[in-house]
C-alpha atoms as a PDB file:
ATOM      1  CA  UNK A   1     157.962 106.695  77.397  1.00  0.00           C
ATOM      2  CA  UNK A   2     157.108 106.707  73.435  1.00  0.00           C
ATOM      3  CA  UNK A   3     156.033 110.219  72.197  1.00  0.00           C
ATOM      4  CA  UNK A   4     152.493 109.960  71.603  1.00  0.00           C
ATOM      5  CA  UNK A   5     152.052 113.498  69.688  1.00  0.00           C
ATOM      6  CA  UNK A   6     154.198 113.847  67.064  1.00  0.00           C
ATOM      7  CA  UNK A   7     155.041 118.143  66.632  1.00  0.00           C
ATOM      8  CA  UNK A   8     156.813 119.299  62.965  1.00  0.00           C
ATOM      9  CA  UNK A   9     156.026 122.601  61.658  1.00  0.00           C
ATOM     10  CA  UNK A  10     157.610 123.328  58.131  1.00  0.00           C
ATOM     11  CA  UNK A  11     156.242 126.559  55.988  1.00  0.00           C
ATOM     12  CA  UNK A  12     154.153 127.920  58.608  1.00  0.00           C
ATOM     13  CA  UNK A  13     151.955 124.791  59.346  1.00  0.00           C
ATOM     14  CA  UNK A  14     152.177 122.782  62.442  1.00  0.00           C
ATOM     15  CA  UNK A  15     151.216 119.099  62.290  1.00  0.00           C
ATOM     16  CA  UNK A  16     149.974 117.235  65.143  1.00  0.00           C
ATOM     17  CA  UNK A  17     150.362 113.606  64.846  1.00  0.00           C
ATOM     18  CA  UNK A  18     148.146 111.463  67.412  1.00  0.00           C
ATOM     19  CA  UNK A  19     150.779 108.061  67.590  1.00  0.00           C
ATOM     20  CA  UNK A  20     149.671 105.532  69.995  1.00  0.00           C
ATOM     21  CA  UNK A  21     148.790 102.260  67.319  1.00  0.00           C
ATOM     22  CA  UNK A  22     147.239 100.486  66.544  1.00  0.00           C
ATOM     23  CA  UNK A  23     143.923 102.907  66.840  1.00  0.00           C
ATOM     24  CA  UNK A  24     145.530 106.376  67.994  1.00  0.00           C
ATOM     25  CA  UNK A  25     143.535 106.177  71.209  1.00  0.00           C
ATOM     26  CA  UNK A  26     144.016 108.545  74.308  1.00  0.00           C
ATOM     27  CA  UNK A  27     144.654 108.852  77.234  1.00  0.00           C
ATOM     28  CA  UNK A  28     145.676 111.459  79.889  1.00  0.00           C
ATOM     29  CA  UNK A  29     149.264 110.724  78.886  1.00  0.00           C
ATOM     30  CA  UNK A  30     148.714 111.507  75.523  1.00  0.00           C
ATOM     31  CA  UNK A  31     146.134 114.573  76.153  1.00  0.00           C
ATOM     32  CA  UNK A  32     148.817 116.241  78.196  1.00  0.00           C
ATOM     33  CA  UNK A  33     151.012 116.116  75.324  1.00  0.00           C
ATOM     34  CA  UNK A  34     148.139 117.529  73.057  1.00  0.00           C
ATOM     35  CA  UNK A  35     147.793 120.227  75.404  1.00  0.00           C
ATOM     36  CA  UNK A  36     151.629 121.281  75.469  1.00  0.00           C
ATOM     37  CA  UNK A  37     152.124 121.058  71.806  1.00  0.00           C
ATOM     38  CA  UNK A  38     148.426 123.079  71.263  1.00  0.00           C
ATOM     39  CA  UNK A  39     149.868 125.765  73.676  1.00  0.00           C
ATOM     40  CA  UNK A  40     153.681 125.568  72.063  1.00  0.00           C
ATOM     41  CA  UNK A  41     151.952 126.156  68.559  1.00  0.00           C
ATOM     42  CA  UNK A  42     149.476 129.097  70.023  1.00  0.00           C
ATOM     43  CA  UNK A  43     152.796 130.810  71.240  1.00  0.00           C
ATOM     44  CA  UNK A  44     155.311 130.091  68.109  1.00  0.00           C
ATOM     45  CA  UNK A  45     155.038 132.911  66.162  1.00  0.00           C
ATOM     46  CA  UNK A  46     156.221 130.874  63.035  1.00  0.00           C
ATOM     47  CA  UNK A  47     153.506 129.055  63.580  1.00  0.00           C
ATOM     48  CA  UNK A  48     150.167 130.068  61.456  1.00  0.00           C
ATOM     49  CA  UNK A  49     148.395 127.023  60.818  1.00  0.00           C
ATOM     50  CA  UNK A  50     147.293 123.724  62.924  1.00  0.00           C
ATOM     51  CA  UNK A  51     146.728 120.547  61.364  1.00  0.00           C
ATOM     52  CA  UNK A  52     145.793 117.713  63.905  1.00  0.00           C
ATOM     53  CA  UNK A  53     145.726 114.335  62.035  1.00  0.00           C
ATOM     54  CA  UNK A  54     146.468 110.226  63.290  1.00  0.00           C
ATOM     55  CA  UNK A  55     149.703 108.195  62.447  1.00  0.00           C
ATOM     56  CA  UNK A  56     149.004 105.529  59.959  1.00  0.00           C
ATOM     57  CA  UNK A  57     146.679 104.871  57.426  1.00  0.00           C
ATOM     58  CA  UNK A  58     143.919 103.508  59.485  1.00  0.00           C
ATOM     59  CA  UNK A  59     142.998 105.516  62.099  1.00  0.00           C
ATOM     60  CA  UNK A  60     143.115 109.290  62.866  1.00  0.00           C
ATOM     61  CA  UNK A  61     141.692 108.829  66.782  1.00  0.00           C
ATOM     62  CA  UNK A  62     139.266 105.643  67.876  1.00  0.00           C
ATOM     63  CA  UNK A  63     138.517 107.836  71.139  1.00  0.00           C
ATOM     64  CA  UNK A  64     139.856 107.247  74.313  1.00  0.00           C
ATOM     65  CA  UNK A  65     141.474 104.017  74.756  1.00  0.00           C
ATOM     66  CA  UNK A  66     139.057 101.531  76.388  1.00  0.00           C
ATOM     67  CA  UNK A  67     141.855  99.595  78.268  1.00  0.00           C
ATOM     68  CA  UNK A  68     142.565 102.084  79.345  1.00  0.00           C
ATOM     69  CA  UNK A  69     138.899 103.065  80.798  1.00  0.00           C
ATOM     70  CA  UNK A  70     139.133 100.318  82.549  1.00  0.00           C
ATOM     71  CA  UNK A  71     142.289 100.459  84.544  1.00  0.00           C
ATOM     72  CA  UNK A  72     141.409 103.756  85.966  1.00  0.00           C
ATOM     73  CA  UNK A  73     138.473 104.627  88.534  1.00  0.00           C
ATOM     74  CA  UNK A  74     135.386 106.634  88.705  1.00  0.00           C
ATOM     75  CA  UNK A  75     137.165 109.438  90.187  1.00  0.00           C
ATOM     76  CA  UNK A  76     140.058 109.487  87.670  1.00  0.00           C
ATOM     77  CA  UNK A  77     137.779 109.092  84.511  1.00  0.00           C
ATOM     78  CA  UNK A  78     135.810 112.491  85.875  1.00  0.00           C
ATOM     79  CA  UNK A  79     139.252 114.510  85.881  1.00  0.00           C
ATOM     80  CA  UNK A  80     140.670 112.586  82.569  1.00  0.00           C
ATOM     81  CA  UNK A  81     137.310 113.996  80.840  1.00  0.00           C
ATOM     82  CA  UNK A  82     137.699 117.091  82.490  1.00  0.00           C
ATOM     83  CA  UNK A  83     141.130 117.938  81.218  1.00  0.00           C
ATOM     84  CA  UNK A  84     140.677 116.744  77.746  1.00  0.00           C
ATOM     85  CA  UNK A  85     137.265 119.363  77.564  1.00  0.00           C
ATOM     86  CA  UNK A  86     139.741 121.999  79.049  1.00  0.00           C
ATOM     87  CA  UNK A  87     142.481 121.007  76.037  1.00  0.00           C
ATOM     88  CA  UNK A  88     140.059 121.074  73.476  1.00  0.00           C
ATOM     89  CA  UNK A  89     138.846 123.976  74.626  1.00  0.00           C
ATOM     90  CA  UNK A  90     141.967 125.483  74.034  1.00  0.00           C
ATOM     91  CA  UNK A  91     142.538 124.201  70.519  1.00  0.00           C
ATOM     92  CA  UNK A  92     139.050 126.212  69.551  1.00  0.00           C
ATOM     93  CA  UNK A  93     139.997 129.059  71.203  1.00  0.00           C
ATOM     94  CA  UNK A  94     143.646 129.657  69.543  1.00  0.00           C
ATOM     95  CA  UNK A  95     143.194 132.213  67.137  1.00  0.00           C
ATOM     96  CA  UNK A  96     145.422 130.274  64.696  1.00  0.00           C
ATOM     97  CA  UNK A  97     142.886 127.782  62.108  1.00  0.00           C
ATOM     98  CA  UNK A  98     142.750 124.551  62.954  1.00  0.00           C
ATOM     99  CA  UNK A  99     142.315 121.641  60.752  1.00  0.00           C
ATOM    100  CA  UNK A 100     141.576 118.162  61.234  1.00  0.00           C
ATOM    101  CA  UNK A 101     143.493 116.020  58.547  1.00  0.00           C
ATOM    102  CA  UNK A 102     141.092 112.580  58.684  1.00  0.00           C
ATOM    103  CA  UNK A 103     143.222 110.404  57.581  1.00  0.00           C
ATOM    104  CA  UNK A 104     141.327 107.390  58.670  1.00  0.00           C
ATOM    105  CA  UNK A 105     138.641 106.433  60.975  1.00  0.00           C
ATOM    106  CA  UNK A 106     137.925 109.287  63.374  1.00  0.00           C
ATOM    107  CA  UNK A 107     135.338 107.626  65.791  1.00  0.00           C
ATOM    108  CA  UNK A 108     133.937 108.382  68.946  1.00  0.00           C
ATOM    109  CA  UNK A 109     136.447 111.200  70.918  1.00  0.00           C
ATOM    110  CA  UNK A 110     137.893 110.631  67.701  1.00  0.00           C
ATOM    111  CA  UNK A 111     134.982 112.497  66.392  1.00  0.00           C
ATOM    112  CA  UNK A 112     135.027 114.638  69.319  1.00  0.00           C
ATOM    113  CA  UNK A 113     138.527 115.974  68.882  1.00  0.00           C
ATOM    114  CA  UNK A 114     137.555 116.676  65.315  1.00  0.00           C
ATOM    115  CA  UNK A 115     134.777 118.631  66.045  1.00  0.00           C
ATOM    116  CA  UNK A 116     137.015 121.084  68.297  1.00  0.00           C
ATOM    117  CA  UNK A 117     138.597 122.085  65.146  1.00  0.00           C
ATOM    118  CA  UNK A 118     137.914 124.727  62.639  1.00  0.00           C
ATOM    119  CA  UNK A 119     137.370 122.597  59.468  1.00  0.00           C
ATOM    120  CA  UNK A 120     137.586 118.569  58.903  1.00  0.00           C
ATOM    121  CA  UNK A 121     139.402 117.801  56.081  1.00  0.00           C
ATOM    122  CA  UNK A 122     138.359 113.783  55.001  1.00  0.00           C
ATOM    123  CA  UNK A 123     140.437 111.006  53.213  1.00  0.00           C
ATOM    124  CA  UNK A 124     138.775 109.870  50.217  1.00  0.00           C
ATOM    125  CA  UNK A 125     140.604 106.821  49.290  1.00  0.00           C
ATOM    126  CA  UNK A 126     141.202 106.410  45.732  1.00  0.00           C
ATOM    127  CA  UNK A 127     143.394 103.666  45.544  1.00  0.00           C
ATOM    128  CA  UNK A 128     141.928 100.543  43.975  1.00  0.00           C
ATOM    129  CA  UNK A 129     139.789  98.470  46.231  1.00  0.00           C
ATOM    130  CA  UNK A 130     140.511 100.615  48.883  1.00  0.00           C
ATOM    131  CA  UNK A 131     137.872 100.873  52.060  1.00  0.00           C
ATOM    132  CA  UNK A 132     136.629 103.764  53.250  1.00  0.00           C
ATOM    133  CA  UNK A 133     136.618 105.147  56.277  1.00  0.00           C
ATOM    134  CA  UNK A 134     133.803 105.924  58.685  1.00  0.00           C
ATOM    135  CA  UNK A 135     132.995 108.444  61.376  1.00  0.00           C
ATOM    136  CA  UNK A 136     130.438 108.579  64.138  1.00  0.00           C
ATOM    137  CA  UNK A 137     129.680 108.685  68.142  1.00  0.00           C
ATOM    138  CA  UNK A 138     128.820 104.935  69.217  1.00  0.00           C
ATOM    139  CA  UNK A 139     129.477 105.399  72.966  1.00  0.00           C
ATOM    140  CA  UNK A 140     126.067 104.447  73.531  1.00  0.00           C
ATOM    141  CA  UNK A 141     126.941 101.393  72.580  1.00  0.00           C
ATOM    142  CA  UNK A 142     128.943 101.508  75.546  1.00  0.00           C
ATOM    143  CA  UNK A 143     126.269 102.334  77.873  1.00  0.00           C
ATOM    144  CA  UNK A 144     127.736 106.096  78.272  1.00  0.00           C
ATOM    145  CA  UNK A 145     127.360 109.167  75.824  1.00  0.00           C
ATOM    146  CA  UNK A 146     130.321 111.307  74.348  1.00  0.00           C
ATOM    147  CA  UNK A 147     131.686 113.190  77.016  1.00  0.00           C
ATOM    148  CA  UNK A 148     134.560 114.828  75.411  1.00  0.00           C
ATOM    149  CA  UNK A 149     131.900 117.953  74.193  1.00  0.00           C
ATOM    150  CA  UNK A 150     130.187 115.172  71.311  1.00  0.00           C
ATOM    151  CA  UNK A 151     126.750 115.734  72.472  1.00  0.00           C
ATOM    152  CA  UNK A 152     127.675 119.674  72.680  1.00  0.00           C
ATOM    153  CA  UNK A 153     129.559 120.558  69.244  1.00  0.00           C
ATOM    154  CA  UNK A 154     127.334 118.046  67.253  1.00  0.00           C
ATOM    155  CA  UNK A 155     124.659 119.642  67.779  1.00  0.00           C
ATOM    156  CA  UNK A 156     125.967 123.185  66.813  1.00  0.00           C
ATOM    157  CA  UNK A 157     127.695 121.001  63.351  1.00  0.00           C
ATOM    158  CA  UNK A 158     124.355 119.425  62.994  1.00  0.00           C
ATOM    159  CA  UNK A 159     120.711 120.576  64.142  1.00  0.00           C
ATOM    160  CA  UNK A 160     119.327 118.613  66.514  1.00  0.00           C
ATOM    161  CA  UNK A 161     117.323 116.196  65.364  1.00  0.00           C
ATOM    162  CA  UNK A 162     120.052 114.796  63.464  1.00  0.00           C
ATOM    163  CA  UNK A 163     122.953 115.175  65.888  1.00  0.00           C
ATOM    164  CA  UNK A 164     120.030 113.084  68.438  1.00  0.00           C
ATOM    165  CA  UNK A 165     119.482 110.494  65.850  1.00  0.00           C
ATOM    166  CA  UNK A 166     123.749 110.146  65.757  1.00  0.00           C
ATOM    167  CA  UNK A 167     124.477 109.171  68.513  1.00  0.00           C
ATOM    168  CA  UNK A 168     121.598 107.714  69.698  1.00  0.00           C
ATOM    169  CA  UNK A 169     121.453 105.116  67.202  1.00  0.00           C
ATOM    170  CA  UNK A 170     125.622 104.927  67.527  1.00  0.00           C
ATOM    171  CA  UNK A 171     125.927 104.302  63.844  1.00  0.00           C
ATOM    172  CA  UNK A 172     129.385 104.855  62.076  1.00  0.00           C
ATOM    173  CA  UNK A 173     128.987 106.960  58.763  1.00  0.00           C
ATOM    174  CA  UNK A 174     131.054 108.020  55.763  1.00  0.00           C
ATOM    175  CA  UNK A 175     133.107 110.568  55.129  1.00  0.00           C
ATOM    176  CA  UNK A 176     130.680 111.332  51.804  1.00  0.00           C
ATOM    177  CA  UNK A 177     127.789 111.084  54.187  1.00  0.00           C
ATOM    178  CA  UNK A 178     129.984 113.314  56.627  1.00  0.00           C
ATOM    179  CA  UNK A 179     129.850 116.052  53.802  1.00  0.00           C
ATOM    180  CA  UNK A 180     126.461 115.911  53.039  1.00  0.00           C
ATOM    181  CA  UNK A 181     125.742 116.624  56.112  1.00  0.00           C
ATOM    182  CA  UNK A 182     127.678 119.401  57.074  1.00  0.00           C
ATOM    183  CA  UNK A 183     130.620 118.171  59.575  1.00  0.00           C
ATOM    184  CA  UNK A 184     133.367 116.905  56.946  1.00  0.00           C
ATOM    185  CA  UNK A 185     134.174 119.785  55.326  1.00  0.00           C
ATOM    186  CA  UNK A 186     136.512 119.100  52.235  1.00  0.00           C
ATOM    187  CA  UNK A 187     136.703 115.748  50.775  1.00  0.00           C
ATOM    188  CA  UNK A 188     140.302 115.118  49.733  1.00  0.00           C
ATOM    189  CA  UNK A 189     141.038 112.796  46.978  1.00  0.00           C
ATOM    190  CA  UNK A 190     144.037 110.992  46.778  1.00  0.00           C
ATOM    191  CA  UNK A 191     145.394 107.442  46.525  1.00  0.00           C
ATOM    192  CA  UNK A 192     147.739 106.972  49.120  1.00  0.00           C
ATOM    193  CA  UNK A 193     148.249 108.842  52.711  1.00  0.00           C
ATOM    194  CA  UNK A 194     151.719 110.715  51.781  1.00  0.00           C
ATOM    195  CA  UNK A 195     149.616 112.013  48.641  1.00  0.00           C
ATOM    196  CA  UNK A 196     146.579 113.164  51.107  1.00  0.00           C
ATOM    197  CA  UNK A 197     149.224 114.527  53.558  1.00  0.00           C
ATOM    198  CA  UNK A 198     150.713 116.529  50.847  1.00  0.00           C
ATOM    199  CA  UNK A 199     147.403 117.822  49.567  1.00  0.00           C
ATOM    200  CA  UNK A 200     146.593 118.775  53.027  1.00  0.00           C
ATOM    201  CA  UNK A 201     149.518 120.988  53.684  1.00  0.00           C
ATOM    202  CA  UNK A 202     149.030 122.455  50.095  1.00  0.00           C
ATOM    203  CA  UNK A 203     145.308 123.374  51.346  1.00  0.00           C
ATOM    204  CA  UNK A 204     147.001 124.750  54.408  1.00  0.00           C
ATOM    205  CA  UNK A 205     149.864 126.595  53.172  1.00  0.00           C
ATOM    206  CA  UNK A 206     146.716 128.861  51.382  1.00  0.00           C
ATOM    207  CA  UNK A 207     146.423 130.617  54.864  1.00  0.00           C
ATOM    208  CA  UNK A 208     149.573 131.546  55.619  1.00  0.00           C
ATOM    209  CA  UNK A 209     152.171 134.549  54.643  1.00  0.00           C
ATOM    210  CA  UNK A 210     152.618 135.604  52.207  1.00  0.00           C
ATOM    211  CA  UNK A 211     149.723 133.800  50.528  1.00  0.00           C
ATOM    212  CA  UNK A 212     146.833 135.001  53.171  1.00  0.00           C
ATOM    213  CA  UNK A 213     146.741 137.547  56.635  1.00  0.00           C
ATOM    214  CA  UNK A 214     146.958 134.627  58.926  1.00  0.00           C
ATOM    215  CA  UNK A 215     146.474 136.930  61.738  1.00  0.00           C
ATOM    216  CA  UNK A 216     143.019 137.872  60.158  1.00  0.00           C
ATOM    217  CA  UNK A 217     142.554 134.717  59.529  1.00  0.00           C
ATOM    218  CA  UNK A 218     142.711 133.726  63.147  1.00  0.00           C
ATOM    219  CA  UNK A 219     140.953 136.858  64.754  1.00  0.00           C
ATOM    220  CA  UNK A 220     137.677 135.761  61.954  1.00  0.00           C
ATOM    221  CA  UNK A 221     137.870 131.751  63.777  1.00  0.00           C
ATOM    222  CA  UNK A 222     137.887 133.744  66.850  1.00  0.00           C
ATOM    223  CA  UNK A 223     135.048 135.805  66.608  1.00  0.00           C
ATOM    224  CA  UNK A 224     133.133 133.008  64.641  1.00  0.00           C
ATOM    225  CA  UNK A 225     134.086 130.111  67.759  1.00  0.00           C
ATOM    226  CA  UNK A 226     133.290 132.864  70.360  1.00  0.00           C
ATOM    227  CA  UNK A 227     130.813 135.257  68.800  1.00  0.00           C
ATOM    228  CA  UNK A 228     128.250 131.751  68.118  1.00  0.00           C
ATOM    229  CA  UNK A 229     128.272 131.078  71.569  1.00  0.00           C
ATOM    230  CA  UNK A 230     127.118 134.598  73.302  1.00  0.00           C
ATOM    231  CA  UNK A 231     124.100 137.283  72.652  1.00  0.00           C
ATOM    232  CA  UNK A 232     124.681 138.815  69.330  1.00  0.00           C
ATOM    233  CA  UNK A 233     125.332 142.482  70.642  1.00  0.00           C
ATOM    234  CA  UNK A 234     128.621 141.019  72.583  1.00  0.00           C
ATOM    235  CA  UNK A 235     129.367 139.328  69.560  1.00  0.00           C
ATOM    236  CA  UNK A 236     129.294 142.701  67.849  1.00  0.00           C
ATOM    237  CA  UNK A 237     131.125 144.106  70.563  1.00  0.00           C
ATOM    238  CA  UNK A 238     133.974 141.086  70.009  1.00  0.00           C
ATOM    239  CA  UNK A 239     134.158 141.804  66.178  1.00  0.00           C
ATOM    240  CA  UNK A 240     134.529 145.349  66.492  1.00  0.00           C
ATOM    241  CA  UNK A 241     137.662 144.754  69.341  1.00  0.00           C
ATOM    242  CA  UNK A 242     139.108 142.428  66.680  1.00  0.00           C
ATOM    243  CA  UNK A 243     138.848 144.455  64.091  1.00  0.00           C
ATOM    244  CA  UNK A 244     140.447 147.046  65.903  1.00  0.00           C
ATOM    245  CA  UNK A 245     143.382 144.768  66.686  1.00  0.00           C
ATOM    246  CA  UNK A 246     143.657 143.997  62.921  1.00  0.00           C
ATOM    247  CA  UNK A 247     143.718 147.640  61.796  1.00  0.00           C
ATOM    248  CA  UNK A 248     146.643 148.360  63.678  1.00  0.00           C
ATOM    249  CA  UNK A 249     148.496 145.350  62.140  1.00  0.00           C
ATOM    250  CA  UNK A 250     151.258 145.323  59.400  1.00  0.00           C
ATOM    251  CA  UNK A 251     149.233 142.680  57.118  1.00  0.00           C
ATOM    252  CA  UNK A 252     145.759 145.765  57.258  1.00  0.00           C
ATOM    253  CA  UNK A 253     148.512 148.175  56.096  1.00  0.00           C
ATOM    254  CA  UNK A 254     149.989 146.257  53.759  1.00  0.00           C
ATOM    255  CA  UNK A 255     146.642 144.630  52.656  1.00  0.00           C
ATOM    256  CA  UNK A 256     145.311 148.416  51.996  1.00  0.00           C
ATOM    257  CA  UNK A 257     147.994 149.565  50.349  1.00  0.00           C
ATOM    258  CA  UNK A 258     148.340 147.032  47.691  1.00  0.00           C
ATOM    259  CA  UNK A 259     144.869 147.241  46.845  1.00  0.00           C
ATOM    260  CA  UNK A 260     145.488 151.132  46.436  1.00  0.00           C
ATOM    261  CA  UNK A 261     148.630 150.346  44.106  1.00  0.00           C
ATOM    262  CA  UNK A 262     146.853 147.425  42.232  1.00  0.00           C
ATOM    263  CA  UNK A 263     149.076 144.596  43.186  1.00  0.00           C
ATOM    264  CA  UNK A 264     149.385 141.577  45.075  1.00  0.00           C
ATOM    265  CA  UNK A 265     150.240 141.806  49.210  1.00  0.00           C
ATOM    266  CA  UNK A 266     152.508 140.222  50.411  1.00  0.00           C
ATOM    267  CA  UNK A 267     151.445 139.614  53.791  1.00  0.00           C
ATOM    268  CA  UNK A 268     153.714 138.623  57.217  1.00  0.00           C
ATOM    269  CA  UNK A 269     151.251 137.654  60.086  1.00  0.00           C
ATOM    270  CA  UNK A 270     151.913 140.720  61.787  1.00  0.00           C
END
C-alpha cells in the first residue's frame, strides 16, 4: 500500500503531505493515516507547528474521492464521514497551530479539511501565465451538502448569509476572493511550489523556539477553538485554567525575565 500522508518535521514544523494523485482525494485509508500522523505530531514534543498541505502543484485536497463514494455503501459512507469529523476534530483541538499550506485547489472536503485548521495560507501563483487556483463547496452539485463540518465551520469563517449563498450556489472562488472574505488568511506570493513551500515554513518557523512560546501559542488556539464554541463565562473559566498552565511554564519565566533585563527570550516550548 502507497503512503498516502507524507510526515517530515525539520526545525520544529511538521508537514503533512495529502499524496493520493492525481487530485489528493480521501478516503478512509488515507484519513486513518491523517489521524495517526495528527496524533504522532500532538505527542512529539519536537514538534511545535502543523502544516497540512497536498503533493503536487495542482491540488491540495479535491474532497473525498468520488470513486471511491461509489464503491462503498450507505452504511460505510455514514462511518467514513463519521471518522473523518472525529479526525478533524482532533486537528482543531491540538493545542499546537495548525496551518493549511494551499498549494493548489482545495475544493469541497478539500475546503473542509482547511477549515479545521488554524489559518489558510493560499498559493498565489506568480509565475508567468500561470492559473490560479480556486476554492469552494460544490457538493450540491452532487445532490448532497458538505458533510465533513463545511456547512458548520463556514459559517463560523463566514456569516451566514454568505457561507448559505457558498454552497448553495456550489461556485468555486479564488484564493484573492478567499481573502476578501475572510477564510484565506495570508496570500503567499511566489512563482513556483518549492518557493511557496519554503515561504511557508519561513512563516511557520515564526512560532516556534526560540523565535515565539509555542506552548502559548497553542494554549491561545485552544482557548480561541474552544472558548468560541461555549457560554462566555466557561470560556473565561478555560482562559484563566490556561493561563494558569502557562505561568508555571519555563517559556512565562523566561518570557518575564527578559523583559525585566531588557533583552530578547529565548524561549523552549516548555
Amino acid at each position: 500500500m502507497p503512503e498516502l500522508v507524507k510526515v517530515d518535521v525539520r526545525e520544529g514544523v511538521c508537514w503533512l503531505t495529502l499524496d493520493d494523485p492525481p487530485a489528493n482525494g480521501y478516503s478512509y485509508e488515507m484519513m486513518q493515516e491523517l489521524d495517526a500522523a495528527i496524533l504522532g505530531a500532538r505527542m512529539d514534543d519536537d514538534v511545535h507547528v502543523i502544516v497540512l498541505t497536498g503533493a503536487g502543484d495542482k491540488f491540495f485536497c479535491a474532497g473525498a474521492n468520488i470513486d471511491y463514494l461509489g464503491k462503498i455503501t450507505p452504511r460505510f459512507k455514514y462511518y467514513f464521514c463519521l471518522h473523518a469529523n472525529e479526525t478533524l476534530g482532533r486537528l482543531e483541538q491540538t493545542p499546537k497551530l495548525v496551518l493549511a499550506a494551499l498549494n493548489g485547489h482545495c475544493v469541497g472536503g478539500g475546503l473542509e479539511v482547511a477549515l479545521a485548521c488554524d489559518l489558510r495560507l493560499g498559493w498565489r501563483n506568480t509565475a508567468e501565465g500561470a492559473r490560479q487556483p480556486k476554492l469552494g463547496l460544490p457538493e450540491v452539485k452532487l445532490g448532497v451538502l458538505p458533510g465533513t463540518g463545511g456547512t458548520q465551520r463556514l459559517v463560523r469563517a463566514l456569516g451566514k448569509a454568505r457561507a448559505i449563498d457558498w454552497m448553495a450556489s456550489g461556485e468555486n472562488h479564488s484564493f484573492d476572493d478567499g481573502a476578501a472574505a475572510g477564510l484565506v488568511d495570508r496570500l503567499v506570493e511566489a512563482d513556483s511550489i518549492d518557493s511557496f513551500r519554503e515561504k511557508v515554513h519561513a512563516f511557520a518557523r515564526e512560532f516556534c523556539p526560540p523565535n515565539r512560546a509555542s506552548k502559548a501559542v497553542g494554549l491561545i488556539k485552544r482557548a480561541c477553538q474552544t472558548g468560541a464554541e461555549i457560554p462566555l463565562e466557561s470560556g473565561l473559566a478555560l482562559e484563566r485554567e490556561l493561563q494558569q498552565q502557562l505561568f508555571q511554564s519555563d517559556d512565562a519565566k523566561e518570557g518575564i525575565a527578559a523583559f525585566m533585563e531588557k533583552r530578547k527570550p529565548a524561549f523552549r516550548g516548555r
